[in-house]
PDB file of N, CA and C in Angstrom:
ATOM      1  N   UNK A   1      81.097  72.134 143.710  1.00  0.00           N
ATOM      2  CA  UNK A   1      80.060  72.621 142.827  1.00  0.00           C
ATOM      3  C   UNK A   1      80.560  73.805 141.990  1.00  0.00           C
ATOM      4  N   UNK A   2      81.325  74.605 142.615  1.00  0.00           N
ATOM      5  CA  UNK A   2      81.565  75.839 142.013  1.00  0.00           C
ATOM      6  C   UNK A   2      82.794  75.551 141.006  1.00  0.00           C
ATOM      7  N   UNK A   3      83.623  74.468 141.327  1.00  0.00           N
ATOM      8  CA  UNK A   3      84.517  73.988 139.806  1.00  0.00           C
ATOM      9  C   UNK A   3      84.014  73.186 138.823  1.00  0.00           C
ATOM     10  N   UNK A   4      82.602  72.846 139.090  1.00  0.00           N
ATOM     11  CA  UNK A   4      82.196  72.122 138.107  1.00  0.00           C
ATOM     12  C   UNK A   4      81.621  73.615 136.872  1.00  0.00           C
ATOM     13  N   UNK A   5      81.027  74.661 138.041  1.00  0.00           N
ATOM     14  CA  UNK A   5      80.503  75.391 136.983  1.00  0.00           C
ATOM     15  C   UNK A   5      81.546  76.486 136.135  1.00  0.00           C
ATOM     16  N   UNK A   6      82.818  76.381 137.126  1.00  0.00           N
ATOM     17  CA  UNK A   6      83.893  77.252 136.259  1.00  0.00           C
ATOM     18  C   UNK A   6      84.453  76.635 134.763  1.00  0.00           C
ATOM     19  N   UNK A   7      84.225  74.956 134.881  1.00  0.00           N
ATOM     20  CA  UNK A   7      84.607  74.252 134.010  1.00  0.00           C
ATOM     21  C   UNK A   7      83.580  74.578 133.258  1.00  0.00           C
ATOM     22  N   UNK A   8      82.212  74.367 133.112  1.00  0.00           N
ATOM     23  CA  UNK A   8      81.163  74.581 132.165  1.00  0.00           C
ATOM     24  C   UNK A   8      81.771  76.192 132.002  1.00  0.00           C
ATOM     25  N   UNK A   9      81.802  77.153 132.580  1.00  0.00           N
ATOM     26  CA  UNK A   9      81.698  78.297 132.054  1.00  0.00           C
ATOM     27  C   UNK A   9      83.190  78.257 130.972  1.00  0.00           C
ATOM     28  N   UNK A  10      84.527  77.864 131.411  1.00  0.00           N
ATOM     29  CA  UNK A  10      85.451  77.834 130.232  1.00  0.00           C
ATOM     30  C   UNK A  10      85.410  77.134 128.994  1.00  0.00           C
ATOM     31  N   UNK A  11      84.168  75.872 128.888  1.00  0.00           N
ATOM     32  CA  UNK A  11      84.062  74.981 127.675  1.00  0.00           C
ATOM     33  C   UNK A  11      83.065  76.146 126.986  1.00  0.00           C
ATOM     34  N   UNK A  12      82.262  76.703 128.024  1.00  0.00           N
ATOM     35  CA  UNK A  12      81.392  77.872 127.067  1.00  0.00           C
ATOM     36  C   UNK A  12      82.216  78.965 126.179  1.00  0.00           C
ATOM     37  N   UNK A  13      83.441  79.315 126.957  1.00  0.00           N
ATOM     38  CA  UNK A  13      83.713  80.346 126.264  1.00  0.00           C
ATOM     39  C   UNK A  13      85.011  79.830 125.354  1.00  0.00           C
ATOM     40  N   UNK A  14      85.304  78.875 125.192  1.00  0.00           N
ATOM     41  CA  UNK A  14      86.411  78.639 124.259  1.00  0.00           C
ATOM     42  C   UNK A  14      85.248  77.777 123.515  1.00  0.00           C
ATOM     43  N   UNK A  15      84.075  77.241 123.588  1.00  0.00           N
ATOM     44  CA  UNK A  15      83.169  77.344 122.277  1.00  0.00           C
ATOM     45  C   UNK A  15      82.621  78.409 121.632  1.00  0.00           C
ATOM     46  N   UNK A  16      82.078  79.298 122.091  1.00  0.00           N
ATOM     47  CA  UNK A  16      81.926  80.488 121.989  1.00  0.00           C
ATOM     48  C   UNK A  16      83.358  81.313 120.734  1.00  0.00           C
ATOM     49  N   UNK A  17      84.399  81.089 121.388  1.00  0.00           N
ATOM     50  CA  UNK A  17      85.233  81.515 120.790  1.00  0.00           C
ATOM     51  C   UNK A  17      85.759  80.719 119.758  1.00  0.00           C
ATOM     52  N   UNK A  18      85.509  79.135 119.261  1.00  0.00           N
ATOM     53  CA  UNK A  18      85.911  78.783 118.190  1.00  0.00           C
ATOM     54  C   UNK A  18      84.419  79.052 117.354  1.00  0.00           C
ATOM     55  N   UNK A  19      83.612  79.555 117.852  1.00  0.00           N
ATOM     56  CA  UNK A  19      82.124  79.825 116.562  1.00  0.00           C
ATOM     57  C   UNK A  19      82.599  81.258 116.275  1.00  0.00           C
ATOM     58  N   UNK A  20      83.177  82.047 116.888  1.00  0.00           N
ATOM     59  CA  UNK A  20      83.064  83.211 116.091  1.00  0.00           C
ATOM     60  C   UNK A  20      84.379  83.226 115.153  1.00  0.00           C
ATOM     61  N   UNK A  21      85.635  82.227 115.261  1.00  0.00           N
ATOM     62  CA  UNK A  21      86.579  82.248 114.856  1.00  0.00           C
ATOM     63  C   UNK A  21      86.255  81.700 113.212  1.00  0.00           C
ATOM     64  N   UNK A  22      85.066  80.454 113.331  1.00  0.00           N
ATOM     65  CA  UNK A  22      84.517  79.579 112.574  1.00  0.00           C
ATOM     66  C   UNK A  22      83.819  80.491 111.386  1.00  0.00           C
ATOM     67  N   UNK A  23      83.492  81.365 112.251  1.00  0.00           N
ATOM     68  CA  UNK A  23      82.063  82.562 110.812  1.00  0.00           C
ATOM     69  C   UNK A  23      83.031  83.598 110.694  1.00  0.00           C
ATOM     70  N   UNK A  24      84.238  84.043 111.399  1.00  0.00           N
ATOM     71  CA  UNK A  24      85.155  84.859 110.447  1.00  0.00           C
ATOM     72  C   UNK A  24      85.881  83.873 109.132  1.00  0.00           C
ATOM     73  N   UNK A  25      86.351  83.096 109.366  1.00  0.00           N
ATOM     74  CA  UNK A  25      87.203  82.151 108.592  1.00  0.00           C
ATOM     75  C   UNK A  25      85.961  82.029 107.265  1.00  0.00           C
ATOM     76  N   UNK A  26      84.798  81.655 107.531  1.00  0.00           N
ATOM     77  CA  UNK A  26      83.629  81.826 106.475  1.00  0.00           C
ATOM     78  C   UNK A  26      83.413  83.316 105.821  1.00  0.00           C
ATOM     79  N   UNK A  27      83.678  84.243 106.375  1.00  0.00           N
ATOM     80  CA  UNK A  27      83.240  85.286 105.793  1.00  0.00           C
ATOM     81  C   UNK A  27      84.484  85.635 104.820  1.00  0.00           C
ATOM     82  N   UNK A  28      85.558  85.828 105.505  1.00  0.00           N
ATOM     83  CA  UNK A  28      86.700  85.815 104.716  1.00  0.00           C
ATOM     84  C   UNK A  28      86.727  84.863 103.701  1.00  0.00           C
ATOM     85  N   UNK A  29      86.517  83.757 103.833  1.00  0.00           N
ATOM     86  CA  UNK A  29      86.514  82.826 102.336  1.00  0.00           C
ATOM     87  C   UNK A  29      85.336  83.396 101.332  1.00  0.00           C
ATOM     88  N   UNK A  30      84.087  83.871 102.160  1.00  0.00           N
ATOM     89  CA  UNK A  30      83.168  84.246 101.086  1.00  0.00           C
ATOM     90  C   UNK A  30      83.715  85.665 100.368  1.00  0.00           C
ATOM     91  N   UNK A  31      84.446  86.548 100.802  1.00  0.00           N
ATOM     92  CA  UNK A  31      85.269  87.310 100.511  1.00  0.00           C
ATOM     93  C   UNK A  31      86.021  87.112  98.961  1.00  0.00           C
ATOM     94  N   UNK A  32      87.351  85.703  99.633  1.00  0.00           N
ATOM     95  CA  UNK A  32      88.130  85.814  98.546  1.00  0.00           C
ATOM     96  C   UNK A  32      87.147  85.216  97.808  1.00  0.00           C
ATOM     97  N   UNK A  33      86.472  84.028  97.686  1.00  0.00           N
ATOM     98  CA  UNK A  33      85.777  83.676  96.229  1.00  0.00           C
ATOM     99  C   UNK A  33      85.092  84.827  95.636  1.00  0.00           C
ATOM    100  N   UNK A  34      84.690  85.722  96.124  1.00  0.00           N
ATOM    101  CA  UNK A  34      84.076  86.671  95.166  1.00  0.00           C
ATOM    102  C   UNK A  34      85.029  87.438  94.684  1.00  0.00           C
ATOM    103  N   UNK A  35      86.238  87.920  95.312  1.00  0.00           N
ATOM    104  CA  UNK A  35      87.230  88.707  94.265  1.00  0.00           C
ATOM    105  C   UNK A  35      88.189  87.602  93.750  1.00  0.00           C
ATOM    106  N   UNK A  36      88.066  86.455  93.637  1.00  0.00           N
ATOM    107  CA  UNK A  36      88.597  85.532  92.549  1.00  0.00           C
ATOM    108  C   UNK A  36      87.400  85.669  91.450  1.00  0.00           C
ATOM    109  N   UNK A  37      86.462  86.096  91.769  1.00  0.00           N
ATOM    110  CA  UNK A  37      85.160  85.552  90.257  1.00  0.00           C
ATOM    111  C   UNK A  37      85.255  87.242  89.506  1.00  0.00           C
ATOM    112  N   UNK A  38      85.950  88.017  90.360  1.00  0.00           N
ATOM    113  CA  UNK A  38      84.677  89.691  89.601  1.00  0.00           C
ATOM    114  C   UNK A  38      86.782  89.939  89.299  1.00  0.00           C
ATOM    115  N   UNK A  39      86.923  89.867  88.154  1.00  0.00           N
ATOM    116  CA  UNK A  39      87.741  90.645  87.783  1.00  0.00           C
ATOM    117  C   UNK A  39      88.677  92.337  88.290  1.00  0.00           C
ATOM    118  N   UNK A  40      87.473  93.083  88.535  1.00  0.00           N
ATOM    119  CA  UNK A  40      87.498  94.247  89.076  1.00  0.00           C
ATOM    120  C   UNK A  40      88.373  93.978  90.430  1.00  0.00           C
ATOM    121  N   UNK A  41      87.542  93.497  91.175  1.00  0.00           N
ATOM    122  CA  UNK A  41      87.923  93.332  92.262  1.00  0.00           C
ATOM    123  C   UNK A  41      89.548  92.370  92.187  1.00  0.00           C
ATOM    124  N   UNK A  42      89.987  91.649  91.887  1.00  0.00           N
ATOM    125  CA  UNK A  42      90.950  91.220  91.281  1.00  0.00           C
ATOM    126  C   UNK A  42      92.326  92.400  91.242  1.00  0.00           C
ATOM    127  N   UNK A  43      91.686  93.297  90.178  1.00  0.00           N
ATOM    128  CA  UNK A  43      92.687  94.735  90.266  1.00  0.00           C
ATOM    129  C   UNK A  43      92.577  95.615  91.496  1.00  0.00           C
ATOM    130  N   UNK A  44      91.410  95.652  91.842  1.00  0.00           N
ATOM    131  CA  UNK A  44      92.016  96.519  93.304  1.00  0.00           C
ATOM    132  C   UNK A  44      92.726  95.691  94.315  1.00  0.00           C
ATOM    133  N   UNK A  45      92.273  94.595  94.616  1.00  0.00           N
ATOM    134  CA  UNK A  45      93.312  93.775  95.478  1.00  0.00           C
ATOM    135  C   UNK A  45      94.966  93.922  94.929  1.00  0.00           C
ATOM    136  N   UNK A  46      95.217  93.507  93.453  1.00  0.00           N
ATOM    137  CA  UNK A  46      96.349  93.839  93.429  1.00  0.00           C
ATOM    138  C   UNK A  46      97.205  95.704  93.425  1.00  0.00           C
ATOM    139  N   UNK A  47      96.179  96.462  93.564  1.00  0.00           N
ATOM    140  CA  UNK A  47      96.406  98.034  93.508  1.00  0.00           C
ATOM    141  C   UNK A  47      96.671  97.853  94.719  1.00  0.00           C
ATOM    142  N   UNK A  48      96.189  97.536  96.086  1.00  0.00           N
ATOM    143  CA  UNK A  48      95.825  97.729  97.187  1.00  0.00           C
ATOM    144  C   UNK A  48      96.867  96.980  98.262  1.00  0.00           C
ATOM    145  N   UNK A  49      97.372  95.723  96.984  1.00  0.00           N
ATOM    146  CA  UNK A  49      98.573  94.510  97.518  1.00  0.00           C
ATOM    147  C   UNK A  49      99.916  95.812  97.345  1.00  0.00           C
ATOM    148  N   UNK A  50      99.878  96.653  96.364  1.00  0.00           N
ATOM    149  CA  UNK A  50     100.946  97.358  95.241  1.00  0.00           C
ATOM    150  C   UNK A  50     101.272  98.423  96.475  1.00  0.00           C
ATOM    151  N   UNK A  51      99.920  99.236  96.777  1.00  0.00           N
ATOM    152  CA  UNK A  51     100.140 100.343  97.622  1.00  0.00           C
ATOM    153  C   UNK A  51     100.911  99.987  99.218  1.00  0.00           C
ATOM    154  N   UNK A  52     100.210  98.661  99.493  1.00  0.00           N
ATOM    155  CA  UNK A  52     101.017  98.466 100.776  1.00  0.00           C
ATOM    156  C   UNK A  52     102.169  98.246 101.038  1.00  0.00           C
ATOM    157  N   UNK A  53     102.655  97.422  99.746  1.00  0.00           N
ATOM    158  CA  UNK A  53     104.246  97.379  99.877  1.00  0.00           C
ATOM    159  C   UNK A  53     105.134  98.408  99.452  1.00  0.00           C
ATOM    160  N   UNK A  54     104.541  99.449  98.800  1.00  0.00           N
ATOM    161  CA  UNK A  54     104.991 100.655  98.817  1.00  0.00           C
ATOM    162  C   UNK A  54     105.126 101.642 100.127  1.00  0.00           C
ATOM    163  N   UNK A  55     104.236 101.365 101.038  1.00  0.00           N
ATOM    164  CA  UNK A  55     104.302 102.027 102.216  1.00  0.00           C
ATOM    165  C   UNK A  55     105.100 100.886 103.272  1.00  0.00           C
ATOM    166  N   UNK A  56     105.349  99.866 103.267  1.00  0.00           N
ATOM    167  CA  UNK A  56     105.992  99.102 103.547  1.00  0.00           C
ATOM    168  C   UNK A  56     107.836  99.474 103.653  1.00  0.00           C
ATOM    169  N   UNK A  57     107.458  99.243 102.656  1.00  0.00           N
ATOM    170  CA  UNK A  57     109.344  99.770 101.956  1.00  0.00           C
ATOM    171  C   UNK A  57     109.126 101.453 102.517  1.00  0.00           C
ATOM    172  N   UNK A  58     108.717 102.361 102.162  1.00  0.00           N
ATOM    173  CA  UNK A  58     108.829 103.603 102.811  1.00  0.00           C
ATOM    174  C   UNK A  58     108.899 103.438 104.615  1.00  0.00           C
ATOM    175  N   UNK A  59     108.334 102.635 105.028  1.00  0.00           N
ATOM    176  CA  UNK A  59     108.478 102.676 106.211  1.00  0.00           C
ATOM    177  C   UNK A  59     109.674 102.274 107.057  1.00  0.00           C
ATOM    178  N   UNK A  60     110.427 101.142 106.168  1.00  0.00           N
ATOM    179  CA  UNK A  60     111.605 100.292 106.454  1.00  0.00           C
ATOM    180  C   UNK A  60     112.919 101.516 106.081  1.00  0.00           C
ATOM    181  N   UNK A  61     112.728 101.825 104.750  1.00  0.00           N
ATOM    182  CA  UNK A  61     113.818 103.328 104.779  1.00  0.00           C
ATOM    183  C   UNK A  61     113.640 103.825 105.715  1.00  0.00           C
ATOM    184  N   UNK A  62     112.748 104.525 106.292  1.00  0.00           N
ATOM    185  CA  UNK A  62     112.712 105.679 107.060  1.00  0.00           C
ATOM    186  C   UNK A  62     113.229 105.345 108.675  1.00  0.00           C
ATOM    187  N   UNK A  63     112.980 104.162 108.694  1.00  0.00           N
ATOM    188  CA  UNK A  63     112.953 103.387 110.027  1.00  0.00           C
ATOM    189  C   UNK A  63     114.536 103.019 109.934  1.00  0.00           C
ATOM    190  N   UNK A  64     115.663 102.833 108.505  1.00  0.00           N
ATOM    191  CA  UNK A  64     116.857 102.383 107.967  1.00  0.00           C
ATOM    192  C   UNK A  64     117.649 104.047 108.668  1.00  0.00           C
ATOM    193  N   UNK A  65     116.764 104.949 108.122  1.00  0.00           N
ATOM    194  CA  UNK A  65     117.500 106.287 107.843  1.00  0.00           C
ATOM    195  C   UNK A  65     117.261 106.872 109.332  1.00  0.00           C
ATOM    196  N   UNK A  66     116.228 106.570 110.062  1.00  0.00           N
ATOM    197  CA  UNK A  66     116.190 107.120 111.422  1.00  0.00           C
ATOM    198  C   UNK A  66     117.127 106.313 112.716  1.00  0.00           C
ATOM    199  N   UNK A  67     117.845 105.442 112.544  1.00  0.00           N
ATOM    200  CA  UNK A  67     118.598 104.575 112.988  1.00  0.00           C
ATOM    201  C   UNK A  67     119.960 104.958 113.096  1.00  0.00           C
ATOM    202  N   UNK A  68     120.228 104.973 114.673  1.00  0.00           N
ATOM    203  CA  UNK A  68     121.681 106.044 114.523  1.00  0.00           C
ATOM    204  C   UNK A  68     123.146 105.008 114.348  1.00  0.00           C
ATOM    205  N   UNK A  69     122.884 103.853 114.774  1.00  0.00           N
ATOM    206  CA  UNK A  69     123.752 103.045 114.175  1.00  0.00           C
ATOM    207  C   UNK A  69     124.047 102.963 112.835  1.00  0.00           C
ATOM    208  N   UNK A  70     122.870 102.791 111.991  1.00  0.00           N
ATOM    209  CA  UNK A  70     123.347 102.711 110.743  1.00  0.00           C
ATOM    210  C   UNK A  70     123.731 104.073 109.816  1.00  0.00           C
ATOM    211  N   UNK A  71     123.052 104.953 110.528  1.00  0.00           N
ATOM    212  CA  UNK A  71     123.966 106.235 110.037  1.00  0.00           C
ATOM    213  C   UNK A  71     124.927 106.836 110.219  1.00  0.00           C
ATOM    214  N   UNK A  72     125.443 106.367 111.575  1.00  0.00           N
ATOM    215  CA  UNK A  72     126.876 106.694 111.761  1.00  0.00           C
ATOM    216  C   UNK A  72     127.780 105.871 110.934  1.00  0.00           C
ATOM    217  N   UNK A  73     127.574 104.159 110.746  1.00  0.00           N
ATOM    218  CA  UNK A  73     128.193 103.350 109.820  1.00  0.00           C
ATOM    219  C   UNK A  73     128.076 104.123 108.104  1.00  0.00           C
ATOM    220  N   UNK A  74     126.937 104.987 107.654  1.00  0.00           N
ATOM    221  CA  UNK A  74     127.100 105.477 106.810  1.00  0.00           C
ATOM    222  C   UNK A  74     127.770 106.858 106.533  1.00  0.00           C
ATOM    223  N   UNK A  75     127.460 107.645 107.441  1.00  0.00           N
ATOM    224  CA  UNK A  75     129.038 108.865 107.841  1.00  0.00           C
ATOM    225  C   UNK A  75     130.367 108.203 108.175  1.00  0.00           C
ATOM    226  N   UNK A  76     130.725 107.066 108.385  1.00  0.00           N
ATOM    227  CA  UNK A  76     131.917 106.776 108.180  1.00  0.00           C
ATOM    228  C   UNK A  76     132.587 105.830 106.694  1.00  0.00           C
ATOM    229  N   UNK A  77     131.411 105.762 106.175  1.00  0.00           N
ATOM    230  CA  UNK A  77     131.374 105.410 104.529  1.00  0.00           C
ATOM    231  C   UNK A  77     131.889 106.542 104.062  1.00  0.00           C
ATOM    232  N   UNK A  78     130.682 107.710 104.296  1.00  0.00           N
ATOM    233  CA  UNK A  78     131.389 108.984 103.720  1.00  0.00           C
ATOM    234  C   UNK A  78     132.593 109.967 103.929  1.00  0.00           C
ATOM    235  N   UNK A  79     132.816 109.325 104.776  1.00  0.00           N
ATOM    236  CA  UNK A  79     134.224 110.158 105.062  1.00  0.00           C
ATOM    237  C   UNK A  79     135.297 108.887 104.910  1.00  0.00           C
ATOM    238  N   UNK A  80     135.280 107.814 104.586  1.00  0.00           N
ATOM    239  CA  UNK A  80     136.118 106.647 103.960  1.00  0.00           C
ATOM    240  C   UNK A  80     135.936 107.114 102.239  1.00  0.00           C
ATOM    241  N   UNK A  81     135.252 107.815 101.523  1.00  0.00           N
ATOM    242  CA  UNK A  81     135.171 107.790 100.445  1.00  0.00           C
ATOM    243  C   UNK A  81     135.280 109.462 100.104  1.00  0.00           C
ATOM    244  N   UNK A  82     135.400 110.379 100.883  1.00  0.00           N
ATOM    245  CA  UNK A  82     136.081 111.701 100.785  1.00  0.00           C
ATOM    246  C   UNK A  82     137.649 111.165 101.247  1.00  0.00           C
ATOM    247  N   UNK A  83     138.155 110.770 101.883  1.00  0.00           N
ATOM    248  CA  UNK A  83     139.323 110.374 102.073  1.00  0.00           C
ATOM    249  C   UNK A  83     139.946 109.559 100.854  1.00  0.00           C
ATOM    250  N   UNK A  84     139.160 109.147 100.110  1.00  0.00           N
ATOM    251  CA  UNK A  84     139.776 108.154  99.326  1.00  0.00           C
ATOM    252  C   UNK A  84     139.793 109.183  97.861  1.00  0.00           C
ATOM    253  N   UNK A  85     138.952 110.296  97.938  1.00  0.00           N
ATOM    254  CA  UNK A  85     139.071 111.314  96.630  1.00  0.00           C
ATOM    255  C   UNK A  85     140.517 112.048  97.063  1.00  0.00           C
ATOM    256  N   UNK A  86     141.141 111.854  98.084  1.00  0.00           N
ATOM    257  CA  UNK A  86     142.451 112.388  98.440  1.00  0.00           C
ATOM    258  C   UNK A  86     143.752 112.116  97.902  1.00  0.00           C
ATOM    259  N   UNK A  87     144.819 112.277  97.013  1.00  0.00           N
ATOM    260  CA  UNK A  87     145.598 111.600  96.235  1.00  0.00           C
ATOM    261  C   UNK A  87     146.553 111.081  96.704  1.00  0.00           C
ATOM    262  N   UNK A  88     146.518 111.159  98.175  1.00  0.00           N
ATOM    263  CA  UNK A  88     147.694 110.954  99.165  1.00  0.00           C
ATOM    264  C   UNK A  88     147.715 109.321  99.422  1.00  0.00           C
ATOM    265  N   UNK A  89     146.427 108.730  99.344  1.00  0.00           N
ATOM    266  CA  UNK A  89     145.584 107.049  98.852  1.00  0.00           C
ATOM    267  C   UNK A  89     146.206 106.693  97.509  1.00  0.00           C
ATOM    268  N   UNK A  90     145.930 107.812  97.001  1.00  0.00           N
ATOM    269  CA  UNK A  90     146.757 106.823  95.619  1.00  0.00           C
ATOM    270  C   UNK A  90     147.724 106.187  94.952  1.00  0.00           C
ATOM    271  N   UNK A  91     147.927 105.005  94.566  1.00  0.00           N
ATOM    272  CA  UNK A  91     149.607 105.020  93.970  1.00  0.00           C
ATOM    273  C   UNK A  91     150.120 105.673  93.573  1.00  0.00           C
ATOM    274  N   UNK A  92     151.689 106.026  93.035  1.00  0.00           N
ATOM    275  CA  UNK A  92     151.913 106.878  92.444  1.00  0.00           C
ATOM    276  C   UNK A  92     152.235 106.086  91.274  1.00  0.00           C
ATOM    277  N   UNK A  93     152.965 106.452  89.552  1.00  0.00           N
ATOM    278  CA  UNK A  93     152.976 104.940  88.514  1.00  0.00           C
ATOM    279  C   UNK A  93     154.563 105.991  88.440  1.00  0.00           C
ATOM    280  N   UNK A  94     154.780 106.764  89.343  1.00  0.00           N
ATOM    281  CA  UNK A  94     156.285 107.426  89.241  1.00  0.00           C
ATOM    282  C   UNK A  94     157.357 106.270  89.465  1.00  0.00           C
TER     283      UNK A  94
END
């Protein structure tokens, strides 16, 4: 008896959970059709698309520049390219 009602109680809640999945997926569509119709809205989505990938990319530098692997690979750039301002690297055309 008691697996029959665990079974009713999991068909409840994975129905349960495809109706609320069902009226987000609706609300969100009622969403985009209205900033496909109002112009306005149109530009802030793309202001709002603009700003995130701006903080996006700021986040990926910072996350590039806080990374001690890749900054040690870039201190040894820089000291491959102070070494190379050295004339002792250079040919001579003597």
């Amino acid at each position: 008896m008691q697996v029959v009602q665990s079974k009713d109680d999991d068909d409840d809640f994975l129905k349960e959970g495809r109706r609320q999945t069902e009226e987000r997926s609706q609300i969100a569509l009622a969403r985009v059709k209205s900033m496909h119709q109002h112009p306005e809205a149109r530009e802030q989505y793309c202001r709002l698309r603009n700003v995130v990938a701006e903080i996006q990319e700021a986040k990926a530098m910072w996350e590039w520049a806080n990374n001690s692997e890749v900054m040690a690979e870039f201190d040894e750039l820089v000291d491959l390219g102070t070494s190379m301002d050295d004339d002792s690297f250079m040919p001579s055309n003597s």
